[in-house]
Protein backbone atom coordinates (compact mmCIF):
# COMPACT_ATOMS: atom_id res chain seq x y z
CA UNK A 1 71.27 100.65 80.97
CA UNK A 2 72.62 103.28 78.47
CA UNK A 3 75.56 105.60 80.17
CA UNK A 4 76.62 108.44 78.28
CA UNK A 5 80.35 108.74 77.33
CA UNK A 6 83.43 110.77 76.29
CA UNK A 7 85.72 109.82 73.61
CA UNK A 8 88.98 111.78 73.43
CA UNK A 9 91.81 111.35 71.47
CA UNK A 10 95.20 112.10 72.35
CA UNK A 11 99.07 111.44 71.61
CA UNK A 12 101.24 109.24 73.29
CA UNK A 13 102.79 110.32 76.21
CA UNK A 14 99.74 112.76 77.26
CA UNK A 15 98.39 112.56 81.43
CA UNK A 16 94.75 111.62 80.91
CA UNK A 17 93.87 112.02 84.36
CA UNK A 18 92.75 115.14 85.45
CA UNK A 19 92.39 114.76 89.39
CA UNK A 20 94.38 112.67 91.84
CA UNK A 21 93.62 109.28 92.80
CA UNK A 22 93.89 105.15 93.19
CA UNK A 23 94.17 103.09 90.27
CA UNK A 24 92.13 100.09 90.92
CA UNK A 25 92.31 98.17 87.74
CA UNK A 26 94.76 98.41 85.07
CA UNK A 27 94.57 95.73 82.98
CA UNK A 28 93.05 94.37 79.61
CA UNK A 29 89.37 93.90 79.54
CA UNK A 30 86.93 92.22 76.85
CA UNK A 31 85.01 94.88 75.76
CA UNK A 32 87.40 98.12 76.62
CA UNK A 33 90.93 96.86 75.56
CA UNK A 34 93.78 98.26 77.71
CA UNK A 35 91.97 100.21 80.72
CA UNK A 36 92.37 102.12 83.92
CA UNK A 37 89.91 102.68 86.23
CA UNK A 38 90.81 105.43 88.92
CA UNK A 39 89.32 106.09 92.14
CA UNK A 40 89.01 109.68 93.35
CA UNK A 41 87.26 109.09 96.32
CA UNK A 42 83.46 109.84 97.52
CA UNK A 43 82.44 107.27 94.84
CA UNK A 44 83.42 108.90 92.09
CA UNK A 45 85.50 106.97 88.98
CA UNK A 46 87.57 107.64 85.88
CA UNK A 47 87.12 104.93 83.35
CA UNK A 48 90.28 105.16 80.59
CA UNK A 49 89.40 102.44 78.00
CA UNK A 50 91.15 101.56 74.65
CA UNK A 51 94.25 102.74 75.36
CA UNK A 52 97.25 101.97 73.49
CA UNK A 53 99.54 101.62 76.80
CA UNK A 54 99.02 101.08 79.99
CA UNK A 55 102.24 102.55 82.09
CA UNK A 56 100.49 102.42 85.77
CA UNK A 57 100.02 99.52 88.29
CA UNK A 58 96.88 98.72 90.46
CA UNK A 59 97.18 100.32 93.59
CA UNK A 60 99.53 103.20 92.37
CA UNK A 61 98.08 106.65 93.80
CA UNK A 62 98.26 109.08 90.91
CA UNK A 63 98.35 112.85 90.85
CA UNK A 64 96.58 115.42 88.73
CA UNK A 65 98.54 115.76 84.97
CA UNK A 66 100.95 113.03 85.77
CA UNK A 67 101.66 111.46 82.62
């Protein structure tokens, strides 16, 4: 199943996420490198893959801009 995706590119020390939520993985995967995966509720995810650093822990809640 093809999913479409987003690639951005940003400096260290940037917040990627963009609306407050769960993290409920944060860890190194096979195929995406260092990821994040954020709950925001109602089903809906944030997927942050190939990142150079990974400065949150599963479970953390996260706000909006929070770097």
């Amino acid at each position: 199943m093809y999913h479409p995706a987003h690639g951005v590119g940003h400096d260290t020390g940037v917040a990627l996420v963009d609306r407050s939520g769960r993290i409920v993985a944060a860890r190194e995967l096979f195929y995406s490198g260092q990821t994040v995966i954020v709950a925001h509720g109602l089903g809906v995810f944030s997927t942050l893959a190939h990142l150079w650093q990974v400065d949150v822990e599963e479970g953390q809640l996260v706000d909006a801009g929070q770097v």
